[in-house]
Protein backbone atom coordinates (compact mmCIF):
# COMPACT_ATOMS: atom_id res chain seq x y z
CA UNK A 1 170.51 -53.47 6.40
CA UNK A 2 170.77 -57.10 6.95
CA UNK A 3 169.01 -59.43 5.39
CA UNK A 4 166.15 -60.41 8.41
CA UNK A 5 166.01 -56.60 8.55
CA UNK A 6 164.88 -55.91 4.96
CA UNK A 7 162.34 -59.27 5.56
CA UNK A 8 160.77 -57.80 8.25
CA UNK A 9 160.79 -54.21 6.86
CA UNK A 10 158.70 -55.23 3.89
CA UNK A 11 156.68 -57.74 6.26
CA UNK A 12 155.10 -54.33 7.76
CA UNK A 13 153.74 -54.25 4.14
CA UNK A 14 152.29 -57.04 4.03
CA UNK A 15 149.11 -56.27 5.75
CA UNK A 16 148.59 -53.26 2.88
CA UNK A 17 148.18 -55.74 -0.05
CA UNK A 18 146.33 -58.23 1.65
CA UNK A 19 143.79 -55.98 2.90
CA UNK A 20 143.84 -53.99 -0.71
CA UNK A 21 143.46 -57.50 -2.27
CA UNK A 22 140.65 -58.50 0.05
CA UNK A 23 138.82 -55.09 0.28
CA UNK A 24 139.09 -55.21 -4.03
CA UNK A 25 137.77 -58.35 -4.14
CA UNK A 26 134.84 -58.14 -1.72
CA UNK A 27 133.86 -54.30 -3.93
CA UNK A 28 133.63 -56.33 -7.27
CA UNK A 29 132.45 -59.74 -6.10
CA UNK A 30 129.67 -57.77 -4.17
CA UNK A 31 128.94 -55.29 -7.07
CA UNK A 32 128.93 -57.87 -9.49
CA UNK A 33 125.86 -59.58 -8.40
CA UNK A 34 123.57 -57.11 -10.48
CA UNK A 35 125.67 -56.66 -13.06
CA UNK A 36 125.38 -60.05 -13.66
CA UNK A 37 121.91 -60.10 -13.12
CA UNK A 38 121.51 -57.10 -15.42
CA UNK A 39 123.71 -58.75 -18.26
CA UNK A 40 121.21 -62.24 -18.56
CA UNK A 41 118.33 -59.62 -18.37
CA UNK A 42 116.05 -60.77 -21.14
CA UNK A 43 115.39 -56.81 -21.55
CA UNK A 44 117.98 -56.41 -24.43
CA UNK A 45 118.36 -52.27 -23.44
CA UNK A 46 119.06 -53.71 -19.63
CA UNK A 47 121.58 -56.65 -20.96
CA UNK A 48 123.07 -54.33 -23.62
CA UNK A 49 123.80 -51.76 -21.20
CA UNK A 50 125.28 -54.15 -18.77
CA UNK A 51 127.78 -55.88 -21.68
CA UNK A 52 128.94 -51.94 -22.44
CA UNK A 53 129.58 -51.83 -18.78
CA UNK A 54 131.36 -55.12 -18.55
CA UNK A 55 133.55 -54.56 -21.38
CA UNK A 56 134.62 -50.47 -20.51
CA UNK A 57 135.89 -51.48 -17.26
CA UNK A 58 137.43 -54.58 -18.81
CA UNK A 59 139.16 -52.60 -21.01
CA UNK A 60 140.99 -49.96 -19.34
CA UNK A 61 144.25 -50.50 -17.67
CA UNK A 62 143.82 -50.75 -14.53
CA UNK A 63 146.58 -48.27 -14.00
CA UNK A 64 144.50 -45.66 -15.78
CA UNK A 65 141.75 -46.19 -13.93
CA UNK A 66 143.55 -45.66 -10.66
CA UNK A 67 145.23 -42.36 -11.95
CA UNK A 68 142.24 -41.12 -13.05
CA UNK A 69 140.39 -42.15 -9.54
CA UNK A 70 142.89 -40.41 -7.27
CA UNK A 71 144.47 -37.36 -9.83
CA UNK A 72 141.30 -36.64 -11.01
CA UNK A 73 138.05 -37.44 -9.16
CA UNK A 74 139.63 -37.19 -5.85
CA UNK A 75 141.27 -33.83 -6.62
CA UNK A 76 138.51 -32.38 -8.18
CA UNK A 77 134.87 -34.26 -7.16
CA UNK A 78 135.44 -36.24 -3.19
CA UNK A 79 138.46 -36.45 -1.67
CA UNK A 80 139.73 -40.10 -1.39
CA UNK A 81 142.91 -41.85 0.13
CA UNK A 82 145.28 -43.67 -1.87
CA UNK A 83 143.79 -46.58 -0.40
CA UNK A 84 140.47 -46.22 -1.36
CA UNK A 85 141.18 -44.46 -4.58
CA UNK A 86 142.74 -48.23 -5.31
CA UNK A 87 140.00 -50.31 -3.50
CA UNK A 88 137.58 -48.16 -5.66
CA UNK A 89 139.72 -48.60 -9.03
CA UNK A 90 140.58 -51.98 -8.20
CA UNK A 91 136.70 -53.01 -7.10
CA UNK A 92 135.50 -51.53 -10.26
CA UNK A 93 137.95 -53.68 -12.67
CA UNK A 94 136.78 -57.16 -10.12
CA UNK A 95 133.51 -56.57 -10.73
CA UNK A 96 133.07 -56.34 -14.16
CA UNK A 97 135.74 -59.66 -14.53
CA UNK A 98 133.22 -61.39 -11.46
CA UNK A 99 130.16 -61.08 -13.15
CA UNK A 100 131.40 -62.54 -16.02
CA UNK A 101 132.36 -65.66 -13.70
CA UNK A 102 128.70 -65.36 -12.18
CA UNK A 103 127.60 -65.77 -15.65
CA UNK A 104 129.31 -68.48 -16.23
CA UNK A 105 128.40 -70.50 -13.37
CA UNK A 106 124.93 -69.43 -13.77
CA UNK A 107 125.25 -70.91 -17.69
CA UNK A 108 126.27 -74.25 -15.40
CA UNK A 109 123.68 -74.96 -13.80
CA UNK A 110 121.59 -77.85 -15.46
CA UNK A 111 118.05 -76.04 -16.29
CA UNK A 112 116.11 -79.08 -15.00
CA UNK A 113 117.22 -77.87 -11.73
CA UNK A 114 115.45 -74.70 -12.40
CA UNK A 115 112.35 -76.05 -13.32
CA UNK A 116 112.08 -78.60 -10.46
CA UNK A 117 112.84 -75.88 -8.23
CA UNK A 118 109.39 -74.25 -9.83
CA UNK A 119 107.25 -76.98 -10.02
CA UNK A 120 108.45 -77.49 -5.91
CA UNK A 121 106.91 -73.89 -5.41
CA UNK A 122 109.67 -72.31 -3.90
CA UNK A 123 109.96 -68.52 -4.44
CA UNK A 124 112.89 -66.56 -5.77
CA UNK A 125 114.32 -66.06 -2.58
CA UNK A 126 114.00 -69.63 -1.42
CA UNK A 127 115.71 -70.79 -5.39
CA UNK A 128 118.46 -68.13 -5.04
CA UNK A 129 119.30 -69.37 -1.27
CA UNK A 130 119.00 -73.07 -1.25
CA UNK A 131 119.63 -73.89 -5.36
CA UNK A 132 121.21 -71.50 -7.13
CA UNK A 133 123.31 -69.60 -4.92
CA UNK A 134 125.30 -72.27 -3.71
CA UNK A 135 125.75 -73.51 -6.62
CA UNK A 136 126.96 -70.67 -8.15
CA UNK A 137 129.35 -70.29 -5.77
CA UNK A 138 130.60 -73.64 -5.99
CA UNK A 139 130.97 -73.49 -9.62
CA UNK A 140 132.89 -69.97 -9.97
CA UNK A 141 135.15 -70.42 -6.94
CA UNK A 142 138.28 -71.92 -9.49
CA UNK A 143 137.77 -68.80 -11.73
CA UNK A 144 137.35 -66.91 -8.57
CA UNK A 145 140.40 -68.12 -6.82
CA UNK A 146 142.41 -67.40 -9.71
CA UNK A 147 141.36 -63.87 -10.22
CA UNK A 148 142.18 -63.56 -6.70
CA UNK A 149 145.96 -64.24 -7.17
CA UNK A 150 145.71 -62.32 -10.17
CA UNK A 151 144.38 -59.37 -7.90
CA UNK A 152 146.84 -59.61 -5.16
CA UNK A 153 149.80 -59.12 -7.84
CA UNK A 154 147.75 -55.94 -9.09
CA UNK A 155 148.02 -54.73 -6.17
CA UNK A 156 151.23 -53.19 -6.82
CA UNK A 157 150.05 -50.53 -9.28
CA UNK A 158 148.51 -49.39 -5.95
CA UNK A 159 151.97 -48.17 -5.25
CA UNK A 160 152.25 -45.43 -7.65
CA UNK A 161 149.45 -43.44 -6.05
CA UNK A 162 150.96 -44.15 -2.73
CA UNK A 163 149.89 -47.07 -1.10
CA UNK A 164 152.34 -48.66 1.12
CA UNK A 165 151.87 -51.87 -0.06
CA UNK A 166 154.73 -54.31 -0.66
CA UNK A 167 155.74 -52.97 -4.49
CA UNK A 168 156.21 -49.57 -3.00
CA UNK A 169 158.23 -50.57 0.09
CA UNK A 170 160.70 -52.70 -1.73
CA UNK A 171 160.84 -49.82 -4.05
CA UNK A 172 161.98 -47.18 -1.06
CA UNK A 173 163.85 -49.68 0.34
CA UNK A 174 165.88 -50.19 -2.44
CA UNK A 175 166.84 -46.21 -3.02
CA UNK A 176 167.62 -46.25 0.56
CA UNK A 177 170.45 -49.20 0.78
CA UNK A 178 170.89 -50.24 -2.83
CA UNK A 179 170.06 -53.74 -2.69
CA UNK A 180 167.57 -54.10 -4.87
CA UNK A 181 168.05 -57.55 -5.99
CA UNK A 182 167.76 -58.93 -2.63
CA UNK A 183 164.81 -56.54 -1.53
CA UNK A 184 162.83 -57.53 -5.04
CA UNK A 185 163.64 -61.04 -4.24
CA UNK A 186 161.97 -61.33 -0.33
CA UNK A 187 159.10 -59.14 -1.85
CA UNK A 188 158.61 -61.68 -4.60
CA UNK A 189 159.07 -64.79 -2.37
CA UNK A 190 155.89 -62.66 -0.11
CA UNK A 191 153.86 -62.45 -3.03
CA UNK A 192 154.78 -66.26 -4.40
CA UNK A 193 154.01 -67.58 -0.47
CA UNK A 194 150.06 -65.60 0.01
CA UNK A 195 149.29 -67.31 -3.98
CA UNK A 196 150.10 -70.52 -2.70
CA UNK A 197 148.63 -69.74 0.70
CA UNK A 198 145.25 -68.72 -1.34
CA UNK A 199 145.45 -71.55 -3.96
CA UNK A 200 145.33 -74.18 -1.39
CA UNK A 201 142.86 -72.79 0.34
CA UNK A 202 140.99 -72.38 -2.76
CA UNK A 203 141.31 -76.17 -3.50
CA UNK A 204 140.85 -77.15 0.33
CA UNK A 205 137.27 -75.58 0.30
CA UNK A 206 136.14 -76.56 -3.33
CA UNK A 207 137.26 -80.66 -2.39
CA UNK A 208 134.86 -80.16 0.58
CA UNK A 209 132.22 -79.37 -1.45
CA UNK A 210 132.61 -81.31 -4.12
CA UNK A 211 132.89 -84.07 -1.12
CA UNK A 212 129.58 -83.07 0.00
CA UNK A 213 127.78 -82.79 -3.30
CA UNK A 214 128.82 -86.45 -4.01
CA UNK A 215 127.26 -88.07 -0.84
């Protein structure tokens, strides 16, 4: 195969890992709103619970969790797709690491804003919409965007349970015409092209709102 043939082959991947990056990352960032929530709980059985939960899925490869998603549950509880056997595994792992960054952010936030947001009257809702919620999001979107690209290269373990993402392409691709080292080389130029892609678009939006915050 020539060379614009093997680019374009594992192009068709392409759309695999971004959507298994984006899918992950929406699962965790999502699900991680009450776990974070649960884990500054001033009930210490709720925030106990929560730090267990945080640090078990923290803790486990994320290749064991998606063997044990798709060999295990999938064959023997609800039948699941590679794909969301890894959306699933993947979400999980994000959402444990995402409320630790909505943690952080929350620990940001100057208290004073807090209490003037009390003493204004406004109700949770009202504090979580207009104060702290953008706010939060403002301060975890570094650690955010980084976990992102982190993601998107995890993605690949996604291959061994048969995902036809970019690591698993390359892989076939490579038994078929034995050029490996210039198939493993356009699939990492893919992967080094969407982190850039996402880092810049990571700092584009955080100068905007840093360039709002300061007028």
């Amino acid at each position: 195969m020539t060379l614009l043939d093997l680019g374009i082959a594992l192009l068709k991947a392409l759309p695999w890992t971004l959507a298994l990056t984006v899918a992950s990352l929406l699962v965790g960032a999502l699900s991680a709103i009450p776990l974070c929530m649960m884990s500054i709980s001033k009930n210490r059985v709720v925030s106990h619970f929560a730090f267990w939960v945080i640090v078990f899925f923290r803790s486990i490869p994320p290749l064991v969790w998606l063997f044990f998603i798709f060999f295990a549950v999938s064959q023997n509880i609800v039948q699941l797709s590679p794909f969301s056997s890894a959306v699933i595994g993947l979400g999980l792992i994000t959402a444990a690491n995402m409320a630790e960054i909505y943690r952080g952010a929350l620990q940001a936030i100057p208290a004073g804003q807090r209490e003037a947001s009390t003493v204004l009257g406004l109700s949770q809702l009202q504090r979580a919409r207009d104060i702290i919620g953008p706010q939060v999001f403002r301060y975890s979107l570094p650690a955010t965007s980084t976990y992102a690209i982190g993601l998107l290269k995890d993605t690949a373990i996604a291959s061994t349970i048969g995902v036809p993402e970019i690591a698993q392409t390359a892989y076939q691709l490579s038994q078929q015409t034995f050029q490996g080292l210039t198939i493993f080389a356009i699939a990492g130029g893919y992967y080094l092209l969407v982190s850039i892609l996402m880092a810049w678009v990571s700092r584009a939006v955080d100068s905007r709102i840093r360039a709002k915050v300061e007028r």
